[in-house]
Protein backbone atom coordinates (compact mmCIF):
# COMPACT_ATOMS: atom_id res chain seq x y z
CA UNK A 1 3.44 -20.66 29.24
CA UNK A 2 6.39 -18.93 30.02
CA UNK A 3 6.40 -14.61 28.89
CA UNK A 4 9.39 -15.53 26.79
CA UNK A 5 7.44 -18.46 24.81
CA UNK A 6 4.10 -15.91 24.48
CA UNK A 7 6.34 -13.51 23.36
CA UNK A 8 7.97 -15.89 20.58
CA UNK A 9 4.41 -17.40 19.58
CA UNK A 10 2.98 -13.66 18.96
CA UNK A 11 5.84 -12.72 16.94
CA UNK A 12 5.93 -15.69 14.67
CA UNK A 13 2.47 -14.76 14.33
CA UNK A 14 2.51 -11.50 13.15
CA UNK A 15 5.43 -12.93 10.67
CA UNK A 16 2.86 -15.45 9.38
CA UNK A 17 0.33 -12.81 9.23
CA UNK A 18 2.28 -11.33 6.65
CA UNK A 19 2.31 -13.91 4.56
CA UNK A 20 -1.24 -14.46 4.07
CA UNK A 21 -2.37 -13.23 0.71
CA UNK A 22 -4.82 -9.84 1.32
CA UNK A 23 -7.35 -9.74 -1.50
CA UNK A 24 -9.00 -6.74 -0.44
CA UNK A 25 -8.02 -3.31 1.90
CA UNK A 26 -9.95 -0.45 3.23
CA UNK A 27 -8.43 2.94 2.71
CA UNK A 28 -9.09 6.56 2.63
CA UNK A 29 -8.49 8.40 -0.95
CA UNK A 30 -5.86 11.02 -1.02
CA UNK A 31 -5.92 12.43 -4.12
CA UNK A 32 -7.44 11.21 -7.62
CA UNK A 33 -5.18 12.13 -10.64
CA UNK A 34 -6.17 10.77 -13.93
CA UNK A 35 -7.14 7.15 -13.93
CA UNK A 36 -5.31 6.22 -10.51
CA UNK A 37 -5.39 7.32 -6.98
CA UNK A 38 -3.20 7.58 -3.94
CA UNK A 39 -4.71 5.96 -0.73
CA UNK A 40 -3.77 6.07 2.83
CA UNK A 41 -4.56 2.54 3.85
CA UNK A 42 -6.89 1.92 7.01
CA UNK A 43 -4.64 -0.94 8.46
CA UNK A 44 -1.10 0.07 8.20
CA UNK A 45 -1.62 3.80 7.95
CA UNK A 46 0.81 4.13 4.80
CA UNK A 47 0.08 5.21 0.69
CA UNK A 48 -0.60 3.22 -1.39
CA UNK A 49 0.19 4.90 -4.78
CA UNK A 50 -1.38 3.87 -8.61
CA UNK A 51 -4.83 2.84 -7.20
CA UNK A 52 -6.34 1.76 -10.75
CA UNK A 53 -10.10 3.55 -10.70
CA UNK A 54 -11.36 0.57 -12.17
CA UNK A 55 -10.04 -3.35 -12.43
CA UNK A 56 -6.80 -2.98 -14.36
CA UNK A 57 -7.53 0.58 -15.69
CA UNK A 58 -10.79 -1.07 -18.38
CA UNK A 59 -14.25 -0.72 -18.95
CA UNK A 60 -15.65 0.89 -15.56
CA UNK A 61 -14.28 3.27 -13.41
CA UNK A 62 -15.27 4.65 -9.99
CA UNK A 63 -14.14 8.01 -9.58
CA UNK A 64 -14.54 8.72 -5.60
CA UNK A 65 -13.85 11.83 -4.08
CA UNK A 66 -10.81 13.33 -2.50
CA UNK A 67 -11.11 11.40 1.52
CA UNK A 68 -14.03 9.34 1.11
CA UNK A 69 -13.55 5.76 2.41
CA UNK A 70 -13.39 3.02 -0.71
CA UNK A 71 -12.35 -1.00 -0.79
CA UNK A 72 -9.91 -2.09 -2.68
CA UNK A 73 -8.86 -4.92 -4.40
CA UNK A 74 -5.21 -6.25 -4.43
CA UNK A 75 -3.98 -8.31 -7.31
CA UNK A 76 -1.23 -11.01 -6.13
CA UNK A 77 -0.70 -9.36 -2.67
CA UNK A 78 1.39 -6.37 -4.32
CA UNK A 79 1.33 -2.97 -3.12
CA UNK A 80 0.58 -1.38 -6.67
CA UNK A 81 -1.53 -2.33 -8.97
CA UNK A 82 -4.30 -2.18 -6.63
CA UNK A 83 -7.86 -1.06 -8.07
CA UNK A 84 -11.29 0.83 -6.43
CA UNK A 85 -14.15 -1.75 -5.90
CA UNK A 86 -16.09 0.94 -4.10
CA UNK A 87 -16.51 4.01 -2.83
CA UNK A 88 -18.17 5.65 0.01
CA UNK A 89 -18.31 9.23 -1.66
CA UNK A 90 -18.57 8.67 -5.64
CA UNK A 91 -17.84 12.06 -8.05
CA UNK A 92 -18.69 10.21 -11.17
CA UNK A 93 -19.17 6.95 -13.08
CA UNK A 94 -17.43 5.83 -16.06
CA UNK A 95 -18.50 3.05 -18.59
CA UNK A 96 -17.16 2.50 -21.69
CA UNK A 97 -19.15 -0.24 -23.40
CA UNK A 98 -20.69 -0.68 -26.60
CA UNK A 99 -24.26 -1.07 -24.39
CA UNK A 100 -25.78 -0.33 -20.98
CA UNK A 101 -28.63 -1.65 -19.37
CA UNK A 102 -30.25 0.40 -16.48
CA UNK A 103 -32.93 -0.76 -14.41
CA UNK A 104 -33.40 -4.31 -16.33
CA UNK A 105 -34.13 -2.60 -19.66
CA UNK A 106 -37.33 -1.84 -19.06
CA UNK A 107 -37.64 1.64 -19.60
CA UNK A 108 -36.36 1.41 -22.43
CA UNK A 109 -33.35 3.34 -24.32
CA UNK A 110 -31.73 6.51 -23.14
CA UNK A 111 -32.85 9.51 -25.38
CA UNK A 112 -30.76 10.97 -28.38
CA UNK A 113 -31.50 14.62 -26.97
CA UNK A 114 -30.16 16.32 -30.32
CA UNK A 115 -32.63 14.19 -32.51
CA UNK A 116 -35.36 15.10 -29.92
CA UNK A 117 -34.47 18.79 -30.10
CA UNK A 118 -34.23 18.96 -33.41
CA UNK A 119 -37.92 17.12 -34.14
CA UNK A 120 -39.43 19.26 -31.80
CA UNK A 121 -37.83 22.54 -33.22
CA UNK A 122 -39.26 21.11 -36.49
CA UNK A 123 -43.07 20.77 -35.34
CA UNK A 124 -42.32 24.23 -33.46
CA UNK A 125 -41.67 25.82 -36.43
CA UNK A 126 -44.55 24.10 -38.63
CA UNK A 127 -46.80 25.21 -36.04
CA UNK A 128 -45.43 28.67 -35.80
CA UNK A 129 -45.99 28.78 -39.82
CA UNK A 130 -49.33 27.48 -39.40
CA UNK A 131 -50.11 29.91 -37.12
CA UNK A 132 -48.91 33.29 -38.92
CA UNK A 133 -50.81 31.64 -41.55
CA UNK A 134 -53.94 31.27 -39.31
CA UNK A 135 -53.60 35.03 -37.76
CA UNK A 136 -53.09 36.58 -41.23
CA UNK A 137 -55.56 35.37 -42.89
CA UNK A 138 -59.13 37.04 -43.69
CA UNK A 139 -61.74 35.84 -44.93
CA UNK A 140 -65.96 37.49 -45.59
CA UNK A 141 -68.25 36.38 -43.04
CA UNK A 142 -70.47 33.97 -44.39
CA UNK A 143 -73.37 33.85 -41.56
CA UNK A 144 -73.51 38.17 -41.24
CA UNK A 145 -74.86 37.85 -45.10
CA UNK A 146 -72.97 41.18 -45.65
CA UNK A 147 -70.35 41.31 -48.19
CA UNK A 148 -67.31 42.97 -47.47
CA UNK A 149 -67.45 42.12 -43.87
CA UNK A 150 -63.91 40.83 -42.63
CA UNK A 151 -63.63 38.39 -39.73
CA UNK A 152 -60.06 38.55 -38.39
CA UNK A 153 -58.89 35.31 -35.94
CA UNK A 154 -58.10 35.91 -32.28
CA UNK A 155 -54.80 36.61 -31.75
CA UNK A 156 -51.87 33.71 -30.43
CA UNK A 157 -48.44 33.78 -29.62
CA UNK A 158 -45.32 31.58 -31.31
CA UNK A 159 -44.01 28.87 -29.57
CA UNK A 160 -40.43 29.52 -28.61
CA UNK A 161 -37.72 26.58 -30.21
CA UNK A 162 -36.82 24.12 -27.23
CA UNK A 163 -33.60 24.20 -26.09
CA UNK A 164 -31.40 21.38 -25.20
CA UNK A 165 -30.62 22.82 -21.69
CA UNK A 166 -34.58 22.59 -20.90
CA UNK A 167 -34.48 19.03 -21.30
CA UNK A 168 -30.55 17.56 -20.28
CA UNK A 169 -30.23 16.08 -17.45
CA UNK A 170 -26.10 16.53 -17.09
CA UNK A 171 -25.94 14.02 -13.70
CA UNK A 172 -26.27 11.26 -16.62
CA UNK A 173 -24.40 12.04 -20.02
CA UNK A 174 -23.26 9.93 -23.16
């Protein structure tokens, strides 16, 4: 084969290349702003602008960070419109759904951390009552057989109300 005919062949090639519906593209993120993303794509080297952070802007979105390496997925071979299917560096995880299930569901539900706090502030202060109650009180010793003689109870400290902070984990919030 002549260098002319090689030369036509690759050509016609890389013009058929083209053609070819991509489904999916590797890129590097350069900057998230609000639910999209601009990417400098792997391949070609150019920006791709309006990166979706989830499929079509919906229920999930992957929030990478600024130059970590994510996949995407291309809708109908167009340059926007694309959308994160992942990401090598993730800042954060969005779902909005009416339920979640972690881990197969069997640890059960996520805790309501206010109703928790709020419970345990309850018992803290029933026990704190009970206790003043307990510390004040007085009473005649019954086994000295002296009247008049006062036992007093040993002294004990309050329990200090539980804080939300001591018990949030912030990595996972609803």
């Amino acid at each position: 084969m002549t260098p002319e005919v090689e030369e036509i062949r690759n050509a016609i090639r890389a013009v058929v290349a083209e053609m070819i519906p991509v489904q999916t593209q590797w890129g590097t993120v350069i900057k998230v702003t609000g639910n999209t993303c601009s990417v400098k794509l792997s391949k070609t080297e150019t920006e791709m602008p309006n990166v979706f952070l989830g499929f079509d802007d919906g229920d999930r979105q992957v929030i990478p960070e600024d130059g970590s390496k994510v996949l995407i997925g291309i809708v109908n071979n167009l340059r926007t419109g694309g959308f994160i299917l992942m990401a090598e560096k993730v800042k954060e995880m969005r779902y909005y759904a009416d339920k979640t299930v972690f881990n197969k569901g069997l640890k059960k539900g996520l805790v309501l951390l206010e109703k928790v706090v709020q419970k345990l502030n309850n018992l803290e202060q029933q026990h704190n009552k009970a206790l003043l109650d307990f510390v004040t009180h007085t009473h005649i010793d019954p086994l000295s057989g002296a009247t008049g003689v006062i036992v007093v109870p040993p002294q004990a400290t309050s329990i200090i109300p539980t804080q939300e902070s001591e018990l949030e984990n912030t990595k996972i919030i609803q």
